[in-house]
PDB file of N, CA and C in Angstrom:
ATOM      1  N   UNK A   1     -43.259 -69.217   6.927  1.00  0.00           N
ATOM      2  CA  UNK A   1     -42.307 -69.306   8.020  1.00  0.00           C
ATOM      3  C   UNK A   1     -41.637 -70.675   7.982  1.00  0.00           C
ATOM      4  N   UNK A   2     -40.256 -70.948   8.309  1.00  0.00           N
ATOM      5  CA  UNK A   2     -39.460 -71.873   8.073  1.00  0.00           C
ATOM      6  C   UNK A   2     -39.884 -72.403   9.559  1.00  0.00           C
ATOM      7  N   UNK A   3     -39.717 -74.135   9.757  1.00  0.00           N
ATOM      8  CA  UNK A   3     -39.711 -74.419  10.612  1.00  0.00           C
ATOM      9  C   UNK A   3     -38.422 -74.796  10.879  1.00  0.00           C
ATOM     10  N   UNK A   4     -38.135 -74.646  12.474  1.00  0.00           N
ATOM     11  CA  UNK A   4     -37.062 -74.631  13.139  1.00  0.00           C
ATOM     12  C   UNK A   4     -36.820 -76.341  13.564  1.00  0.00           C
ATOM     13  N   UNK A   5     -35.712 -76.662  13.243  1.00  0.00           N
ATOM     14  CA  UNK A   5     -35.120 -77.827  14.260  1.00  0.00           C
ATOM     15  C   UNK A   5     -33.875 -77.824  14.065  1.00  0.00           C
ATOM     16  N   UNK A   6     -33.253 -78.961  14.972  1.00  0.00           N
ATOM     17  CA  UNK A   6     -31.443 -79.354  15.106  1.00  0.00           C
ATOM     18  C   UNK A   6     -30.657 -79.414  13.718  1.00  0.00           C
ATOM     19  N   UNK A   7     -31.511 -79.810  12.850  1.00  0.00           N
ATOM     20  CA  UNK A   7     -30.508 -80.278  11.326  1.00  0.00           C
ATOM     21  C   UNK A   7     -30.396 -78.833  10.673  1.00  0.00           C
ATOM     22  N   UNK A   8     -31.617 -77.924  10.750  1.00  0.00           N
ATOM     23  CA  UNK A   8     -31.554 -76.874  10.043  1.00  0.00           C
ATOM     24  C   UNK A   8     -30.487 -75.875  11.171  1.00  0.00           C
ATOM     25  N   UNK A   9     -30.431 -76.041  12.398  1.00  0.00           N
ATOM     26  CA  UNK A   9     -29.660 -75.151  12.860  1.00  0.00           C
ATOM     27  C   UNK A   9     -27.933 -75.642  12.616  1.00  0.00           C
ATOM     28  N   UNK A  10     -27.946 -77.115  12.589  1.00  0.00           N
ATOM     29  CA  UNK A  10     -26.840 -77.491  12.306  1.00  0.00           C
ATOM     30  C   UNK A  10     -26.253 -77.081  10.646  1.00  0.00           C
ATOM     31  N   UNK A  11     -26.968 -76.692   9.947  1.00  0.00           N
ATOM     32  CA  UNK A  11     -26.579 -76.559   8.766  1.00  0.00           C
ATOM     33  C   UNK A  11     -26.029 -75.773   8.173  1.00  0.00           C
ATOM     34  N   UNK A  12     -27.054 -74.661   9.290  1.00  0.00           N
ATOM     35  CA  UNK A  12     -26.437 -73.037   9.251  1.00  0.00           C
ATOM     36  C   UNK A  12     -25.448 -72.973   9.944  1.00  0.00           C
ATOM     37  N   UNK A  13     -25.129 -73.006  11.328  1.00  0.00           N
ATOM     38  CA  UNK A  13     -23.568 -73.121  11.872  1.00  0.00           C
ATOM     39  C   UNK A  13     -22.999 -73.492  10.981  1.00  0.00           C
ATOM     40  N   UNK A  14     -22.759 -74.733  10.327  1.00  0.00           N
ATOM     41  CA  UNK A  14     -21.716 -74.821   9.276  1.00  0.00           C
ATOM     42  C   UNK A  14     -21.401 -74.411   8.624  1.00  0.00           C
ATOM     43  N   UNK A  15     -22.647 -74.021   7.918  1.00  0.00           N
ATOM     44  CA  UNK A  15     -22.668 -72.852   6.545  1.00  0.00           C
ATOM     45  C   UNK A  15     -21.685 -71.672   7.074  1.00  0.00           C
ATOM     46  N   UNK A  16     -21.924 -71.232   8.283  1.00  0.00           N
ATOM     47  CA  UNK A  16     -21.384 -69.794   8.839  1.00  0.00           C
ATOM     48  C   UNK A  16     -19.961 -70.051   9.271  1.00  0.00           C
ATOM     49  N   UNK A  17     -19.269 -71.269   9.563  1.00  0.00           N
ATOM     50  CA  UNK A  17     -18.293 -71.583   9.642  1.00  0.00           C
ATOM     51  C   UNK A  17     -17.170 -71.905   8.340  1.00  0.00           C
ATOM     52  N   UNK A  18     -17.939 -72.449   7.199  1.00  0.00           N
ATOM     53  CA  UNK A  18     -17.210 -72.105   5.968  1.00  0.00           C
ATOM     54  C   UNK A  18     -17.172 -70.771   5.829  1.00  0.00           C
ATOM     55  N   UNK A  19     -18.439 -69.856   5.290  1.00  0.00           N
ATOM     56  CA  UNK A  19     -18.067 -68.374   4.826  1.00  0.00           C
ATOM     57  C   UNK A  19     -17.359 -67.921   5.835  1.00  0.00           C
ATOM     58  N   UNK A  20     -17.129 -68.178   7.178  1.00  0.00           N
ATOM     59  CA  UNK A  20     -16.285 -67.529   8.457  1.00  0.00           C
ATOM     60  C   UNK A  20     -14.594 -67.702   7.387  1.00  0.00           C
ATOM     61  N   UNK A  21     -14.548 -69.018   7.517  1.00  0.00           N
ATOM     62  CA  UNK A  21     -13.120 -69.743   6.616  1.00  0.00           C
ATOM     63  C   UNK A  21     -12.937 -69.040   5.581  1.00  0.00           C
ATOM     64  N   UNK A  22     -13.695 -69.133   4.581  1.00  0.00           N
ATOM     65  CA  UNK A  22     -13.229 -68.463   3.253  1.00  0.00           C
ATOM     66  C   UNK A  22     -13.417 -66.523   3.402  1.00  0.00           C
ATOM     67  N   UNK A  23     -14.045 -66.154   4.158  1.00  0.00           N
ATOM     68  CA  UNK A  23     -13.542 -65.185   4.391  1.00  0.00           C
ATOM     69  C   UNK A  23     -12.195 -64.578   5.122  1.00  0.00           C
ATOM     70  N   UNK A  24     -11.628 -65.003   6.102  1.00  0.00           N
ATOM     71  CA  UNK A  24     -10.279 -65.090   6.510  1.00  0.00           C
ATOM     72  C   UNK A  24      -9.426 -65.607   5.572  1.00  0.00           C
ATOM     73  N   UNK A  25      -9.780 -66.809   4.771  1.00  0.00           N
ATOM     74  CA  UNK A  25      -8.586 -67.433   3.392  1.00  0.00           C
ATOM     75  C   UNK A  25      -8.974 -65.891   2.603  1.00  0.00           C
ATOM     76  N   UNK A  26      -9.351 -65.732   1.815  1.00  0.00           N
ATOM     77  CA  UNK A  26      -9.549 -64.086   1.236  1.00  0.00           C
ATOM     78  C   UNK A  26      -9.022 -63.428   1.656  1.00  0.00           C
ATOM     79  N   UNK A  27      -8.833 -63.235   3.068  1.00  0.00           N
ATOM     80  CA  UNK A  27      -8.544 -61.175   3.542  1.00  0.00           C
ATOM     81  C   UNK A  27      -6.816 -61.773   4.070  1.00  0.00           C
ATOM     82  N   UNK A  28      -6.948 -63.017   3.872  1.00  0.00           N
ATOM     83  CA  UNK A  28      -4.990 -63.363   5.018  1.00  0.00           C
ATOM     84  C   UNK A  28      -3.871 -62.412   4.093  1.00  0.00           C
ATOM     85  N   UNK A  29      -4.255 -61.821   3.009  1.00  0.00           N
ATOM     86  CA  UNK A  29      -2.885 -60.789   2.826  1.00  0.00           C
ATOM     87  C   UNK A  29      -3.027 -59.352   3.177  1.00  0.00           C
ATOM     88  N   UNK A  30      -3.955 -59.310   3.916  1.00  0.00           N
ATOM     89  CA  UNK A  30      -4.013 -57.990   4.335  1.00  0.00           C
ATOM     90  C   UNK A  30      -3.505 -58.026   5.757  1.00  0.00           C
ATOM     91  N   UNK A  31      -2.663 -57.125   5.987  1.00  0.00           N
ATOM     92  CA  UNK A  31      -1.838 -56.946   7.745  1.00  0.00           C
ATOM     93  C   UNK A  31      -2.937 -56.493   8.546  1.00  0.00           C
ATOM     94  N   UNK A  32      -2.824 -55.597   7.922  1.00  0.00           N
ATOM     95  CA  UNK A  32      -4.241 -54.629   9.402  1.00  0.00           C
ATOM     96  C   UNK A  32      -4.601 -55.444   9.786  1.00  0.00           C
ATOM     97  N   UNK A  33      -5.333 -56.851   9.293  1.00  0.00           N
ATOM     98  CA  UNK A  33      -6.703 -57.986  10.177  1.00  0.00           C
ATOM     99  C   UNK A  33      -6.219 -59.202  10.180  1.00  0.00           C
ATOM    100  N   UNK A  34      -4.394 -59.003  10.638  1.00  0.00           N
ATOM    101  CA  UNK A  34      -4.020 -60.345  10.256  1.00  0.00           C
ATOM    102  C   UNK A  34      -4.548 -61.387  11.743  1.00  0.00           C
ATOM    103  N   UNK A  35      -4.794 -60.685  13.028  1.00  0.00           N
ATOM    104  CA  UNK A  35      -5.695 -60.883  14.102  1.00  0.00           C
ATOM    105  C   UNK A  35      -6.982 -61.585  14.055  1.00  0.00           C
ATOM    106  N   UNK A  36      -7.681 -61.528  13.066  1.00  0.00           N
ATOM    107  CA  UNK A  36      -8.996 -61.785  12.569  1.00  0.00           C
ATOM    108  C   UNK A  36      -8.336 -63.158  11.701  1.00  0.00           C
ATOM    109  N   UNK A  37      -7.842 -63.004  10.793  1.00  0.00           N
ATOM    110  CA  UNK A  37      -7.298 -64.162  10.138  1.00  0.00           C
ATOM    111  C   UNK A  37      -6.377 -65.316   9.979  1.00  0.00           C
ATOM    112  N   UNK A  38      -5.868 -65.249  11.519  1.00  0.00           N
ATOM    113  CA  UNK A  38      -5.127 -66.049  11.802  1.00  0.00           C
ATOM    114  C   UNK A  38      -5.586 -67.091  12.317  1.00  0.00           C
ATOM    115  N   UNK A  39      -5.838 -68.533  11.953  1.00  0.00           N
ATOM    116  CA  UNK A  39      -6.292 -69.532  12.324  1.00  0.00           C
ATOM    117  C   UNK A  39      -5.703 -70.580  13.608  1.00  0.00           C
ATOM    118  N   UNK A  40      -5.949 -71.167  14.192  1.00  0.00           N
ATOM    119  CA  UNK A  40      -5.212 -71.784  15.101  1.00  0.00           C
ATOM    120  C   UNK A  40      -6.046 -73.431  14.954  1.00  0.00           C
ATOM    121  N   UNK A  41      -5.597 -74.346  14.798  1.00  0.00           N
ATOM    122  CA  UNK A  41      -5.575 -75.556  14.803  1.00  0.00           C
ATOM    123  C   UNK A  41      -5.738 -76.574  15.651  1.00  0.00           C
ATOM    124  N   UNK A  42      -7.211 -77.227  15.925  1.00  0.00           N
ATOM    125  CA  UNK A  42      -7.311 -77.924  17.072  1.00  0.00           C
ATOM    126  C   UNK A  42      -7.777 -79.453  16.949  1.00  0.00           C
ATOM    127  N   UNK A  43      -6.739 -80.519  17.063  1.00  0.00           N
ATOM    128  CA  UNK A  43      -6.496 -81.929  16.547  1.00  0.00           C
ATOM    129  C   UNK A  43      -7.036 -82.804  17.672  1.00  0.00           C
ATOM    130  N   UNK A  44      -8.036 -83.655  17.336  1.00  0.00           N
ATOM    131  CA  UNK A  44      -8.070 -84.896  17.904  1.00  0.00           C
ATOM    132  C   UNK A  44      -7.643 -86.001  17.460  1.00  0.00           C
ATOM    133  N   UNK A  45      -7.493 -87.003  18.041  1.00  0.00           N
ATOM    134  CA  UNK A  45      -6.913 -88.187  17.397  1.00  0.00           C
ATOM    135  C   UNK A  45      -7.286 -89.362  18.353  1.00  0.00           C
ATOM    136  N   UNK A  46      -8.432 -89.651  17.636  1.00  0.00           N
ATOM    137  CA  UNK A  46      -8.635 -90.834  19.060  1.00  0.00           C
ATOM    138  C   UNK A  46      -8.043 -92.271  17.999  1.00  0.00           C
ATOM    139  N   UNK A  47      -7.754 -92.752  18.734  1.00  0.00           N
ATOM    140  CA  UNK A  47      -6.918 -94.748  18.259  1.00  0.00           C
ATOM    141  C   UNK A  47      -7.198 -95.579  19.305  1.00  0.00           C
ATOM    142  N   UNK A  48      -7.367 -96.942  18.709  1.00  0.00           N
ATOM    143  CA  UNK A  48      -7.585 -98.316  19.633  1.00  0.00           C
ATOM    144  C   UNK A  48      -7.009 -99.267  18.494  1.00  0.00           C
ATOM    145  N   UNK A  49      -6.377-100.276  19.354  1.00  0.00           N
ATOM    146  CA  UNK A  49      -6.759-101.526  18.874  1.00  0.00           C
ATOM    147  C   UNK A  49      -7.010-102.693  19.787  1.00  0.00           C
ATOM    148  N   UNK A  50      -7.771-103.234  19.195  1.00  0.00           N
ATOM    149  CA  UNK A  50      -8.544-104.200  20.064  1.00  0.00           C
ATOM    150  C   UNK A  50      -8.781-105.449  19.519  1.00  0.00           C
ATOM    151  N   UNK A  51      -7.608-105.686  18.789  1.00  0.00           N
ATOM    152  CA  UNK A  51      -6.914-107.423  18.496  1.00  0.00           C
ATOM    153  C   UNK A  51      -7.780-107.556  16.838  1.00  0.00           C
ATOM    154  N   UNK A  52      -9.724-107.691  16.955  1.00  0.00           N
ATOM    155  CA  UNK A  52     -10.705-107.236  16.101  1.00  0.00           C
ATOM    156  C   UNK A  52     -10.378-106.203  15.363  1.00  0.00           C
ATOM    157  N   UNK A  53     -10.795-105.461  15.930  1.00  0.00           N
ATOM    158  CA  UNK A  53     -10.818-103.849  15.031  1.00  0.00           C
ATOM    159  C   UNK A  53      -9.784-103.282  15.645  1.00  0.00           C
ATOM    160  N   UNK A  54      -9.390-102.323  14.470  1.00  0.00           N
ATOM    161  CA  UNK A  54      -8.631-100.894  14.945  1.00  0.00           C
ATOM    162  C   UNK A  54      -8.699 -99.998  14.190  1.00  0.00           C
ATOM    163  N   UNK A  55      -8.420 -98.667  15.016  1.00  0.00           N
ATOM    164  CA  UNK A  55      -8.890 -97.252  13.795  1.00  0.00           C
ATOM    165  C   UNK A  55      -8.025 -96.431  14.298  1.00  0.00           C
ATOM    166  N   UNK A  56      -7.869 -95.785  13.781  1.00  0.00           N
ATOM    167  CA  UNK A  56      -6.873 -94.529  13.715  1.00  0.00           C
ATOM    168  C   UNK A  56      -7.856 -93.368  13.044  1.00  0.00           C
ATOM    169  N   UNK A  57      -8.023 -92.417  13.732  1.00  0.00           N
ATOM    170  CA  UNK A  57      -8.760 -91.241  13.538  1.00  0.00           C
ATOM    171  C   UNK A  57      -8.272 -90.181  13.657  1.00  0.00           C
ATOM    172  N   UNK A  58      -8.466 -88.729  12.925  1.00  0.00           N
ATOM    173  CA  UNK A  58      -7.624 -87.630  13.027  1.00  0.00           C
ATOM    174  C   UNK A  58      -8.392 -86.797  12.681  1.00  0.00           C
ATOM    175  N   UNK A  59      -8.557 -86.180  13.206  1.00  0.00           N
ATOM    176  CA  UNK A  59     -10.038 -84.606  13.135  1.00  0.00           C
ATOM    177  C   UNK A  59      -9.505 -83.584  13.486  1.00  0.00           C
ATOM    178  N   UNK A  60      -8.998 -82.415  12.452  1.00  0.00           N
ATOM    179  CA  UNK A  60      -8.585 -81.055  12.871  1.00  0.00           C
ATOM    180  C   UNK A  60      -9.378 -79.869  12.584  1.00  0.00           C
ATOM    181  N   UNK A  61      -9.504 -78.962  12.953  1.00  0.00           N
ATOM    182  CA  UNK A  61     -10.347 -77.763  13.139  1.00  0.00           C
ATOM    183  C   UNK A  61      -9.542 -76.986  13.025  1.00  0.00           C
ATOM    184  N   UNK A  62      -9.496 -75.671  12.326  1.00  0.00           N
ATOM    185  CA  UNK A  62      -8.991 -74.707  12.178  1.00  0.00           C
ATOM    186  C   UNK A  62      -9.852 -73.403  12.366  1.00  0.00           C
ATOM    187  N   UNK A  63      -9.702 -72.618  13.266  1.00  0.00           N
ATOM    188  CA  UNK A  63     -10.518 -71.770  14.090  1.00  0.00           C
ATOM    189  C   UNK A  63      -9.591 -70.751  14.073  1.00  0.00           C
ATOM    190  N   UNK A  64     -10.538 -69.285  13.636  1.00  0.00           N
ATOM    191  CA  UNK A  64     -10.374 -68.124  13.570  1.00  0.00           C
ATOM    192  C   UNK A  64     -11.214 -66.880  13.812  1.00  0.00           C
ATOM    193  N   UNK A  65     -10.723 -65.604  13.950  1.00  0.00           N
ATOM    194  CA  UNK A  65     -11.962 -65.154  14.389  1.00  0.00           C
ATOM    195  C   UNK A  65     -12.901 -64.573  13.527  1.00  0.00           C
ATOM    196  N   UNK A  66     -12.879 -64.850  12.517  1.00  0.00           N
ATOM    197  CA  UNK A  66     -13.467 -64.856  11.262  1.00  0.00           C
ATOM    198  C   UNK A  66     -14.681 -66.147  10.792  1.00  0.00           C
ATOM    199  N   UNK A  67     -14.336 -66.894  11.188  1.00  0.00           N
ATOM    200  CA  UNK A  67     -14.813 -67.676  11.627  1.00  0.00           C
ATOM    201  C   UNK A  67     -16.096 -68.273  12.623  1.00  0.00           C
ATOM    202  N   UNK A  68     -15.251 -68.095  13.400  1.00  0.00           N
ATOM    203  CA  UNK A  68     -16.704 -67.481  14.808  1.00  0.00           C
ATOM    204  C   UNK A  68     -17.302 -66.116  14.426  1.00  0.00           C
ATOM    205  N   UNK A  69     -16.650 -65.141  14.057  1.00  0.00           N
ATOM    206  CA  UNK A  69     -17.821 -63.902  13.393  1.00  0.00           C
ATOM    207  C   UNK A  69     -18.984 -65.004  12.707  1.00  0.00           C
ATOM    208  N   UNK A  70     -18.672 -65.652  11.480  1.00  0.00           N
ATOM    209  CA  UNK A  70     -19.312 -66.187  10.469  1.00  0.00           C
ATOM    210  C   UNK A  70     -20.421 -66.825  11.332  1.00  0.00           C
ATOM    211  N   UNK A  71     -19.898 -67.902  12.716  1.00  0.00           N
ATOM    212  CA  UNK A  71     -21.191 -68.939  13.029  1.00  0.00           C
ATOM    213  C   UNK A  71     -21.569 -67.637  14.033  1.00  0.00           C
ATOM    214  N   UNK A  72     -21.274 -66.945  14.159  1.00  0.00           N
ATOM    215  CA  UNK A  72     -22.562 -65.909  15.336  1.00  0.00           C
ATOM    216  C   UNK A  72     -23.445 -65.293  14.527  1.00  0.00           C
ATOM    217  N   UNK A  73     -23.268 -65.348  13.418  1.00  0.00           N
ATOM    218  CA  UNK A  73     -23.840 -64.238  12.473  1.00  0.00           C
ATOM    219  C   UNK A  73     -24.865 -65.356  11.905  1.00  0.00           C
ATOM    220  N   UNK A  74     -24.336 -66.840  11.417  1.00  0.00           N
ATOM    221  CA  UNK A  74     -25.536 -67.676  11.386  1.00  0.00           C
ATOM    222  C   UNK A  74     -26.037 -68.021  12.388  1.00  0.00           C
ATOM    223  N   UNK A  75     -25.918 -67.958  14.033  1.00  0.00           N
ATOM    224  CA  UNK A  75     -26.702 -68.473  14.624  1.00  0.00           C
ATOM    225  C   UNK A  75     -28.214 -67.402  14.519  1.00  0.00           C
ATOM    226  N   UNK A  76     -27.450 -65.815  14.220  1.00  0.00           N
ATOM    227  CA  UNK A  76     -28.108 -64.795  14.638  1.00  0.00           C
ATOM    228  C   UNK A  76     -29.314 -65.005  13.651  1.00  0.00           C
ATOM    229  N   UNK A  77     -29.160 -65.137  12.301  1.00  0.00           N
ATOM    230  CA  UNK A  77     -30.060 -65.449  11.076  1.00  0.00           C
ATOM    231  C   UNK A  77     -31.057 -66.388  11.054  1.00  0.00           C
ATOM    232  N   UNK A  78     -30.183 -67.520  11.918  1.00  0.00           N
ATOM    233  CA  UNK A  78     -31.210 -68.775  12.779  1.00  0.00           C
ATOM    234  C   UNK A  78     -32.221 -68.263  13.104  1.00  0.00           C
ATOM    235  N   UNK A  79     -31.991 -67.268  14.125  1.00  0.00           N
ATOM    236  CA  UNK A  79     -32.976 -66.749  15.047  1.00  0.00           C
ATOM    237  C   UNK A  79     -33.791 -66.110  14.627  1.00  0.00           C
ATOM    238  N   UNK A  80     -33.664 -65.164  13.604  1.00  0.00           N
ATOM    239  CA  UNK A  80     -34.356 -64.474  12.956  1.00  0.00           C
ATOM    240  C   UNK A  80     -35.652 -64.795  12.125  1.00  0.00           C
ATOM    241  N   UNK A  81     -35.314 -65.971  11.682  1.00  0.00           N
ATOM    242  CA  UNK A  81     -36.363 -67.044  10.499  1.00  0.00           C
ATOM    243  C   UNK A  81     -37.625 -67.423  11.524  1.00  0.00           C
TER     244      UNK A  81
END
């Protein structure tokens, strides 16, 4: 039996969030599920400067429902182990 903690659950969400991705990049020429494969794009951008340091940061997410299929399906596998 696998033991359970945060890194291994974090690993799998991810995991399930790529195959979520590359499954929608795969099926995007098909019409019927263009619903499923349509991604939508969600940007942060945090910035400072503070004379010292400054950063400029830019973090985008691209979310589909292919996607979230993928991390429910790893959380579900999580659970299962």
């Amino acid at each position: 039996m696998m033991k359970k903690n945060t890194w291994t659950l974090l690993i799998f969400l991810l995991l399930g969030l790529i195959v979520g991705s590359i499954a929608a990049h795969l099926l995007s020429s098909v019409e019927e599920i263009s619903f499923l494969t349509k991604a939508t794009p969600l940007t942060w951008q945090p910035r400072a400067n503070l004379d010292v340091i400054s950063y400029d940061l830019r973090i985008t997410v691209k979310i589909s429902l292919l996607s979230i299929a993928g991390l429910a399906a790893s959380f579900w596998i999580y659970r299962r182990l």
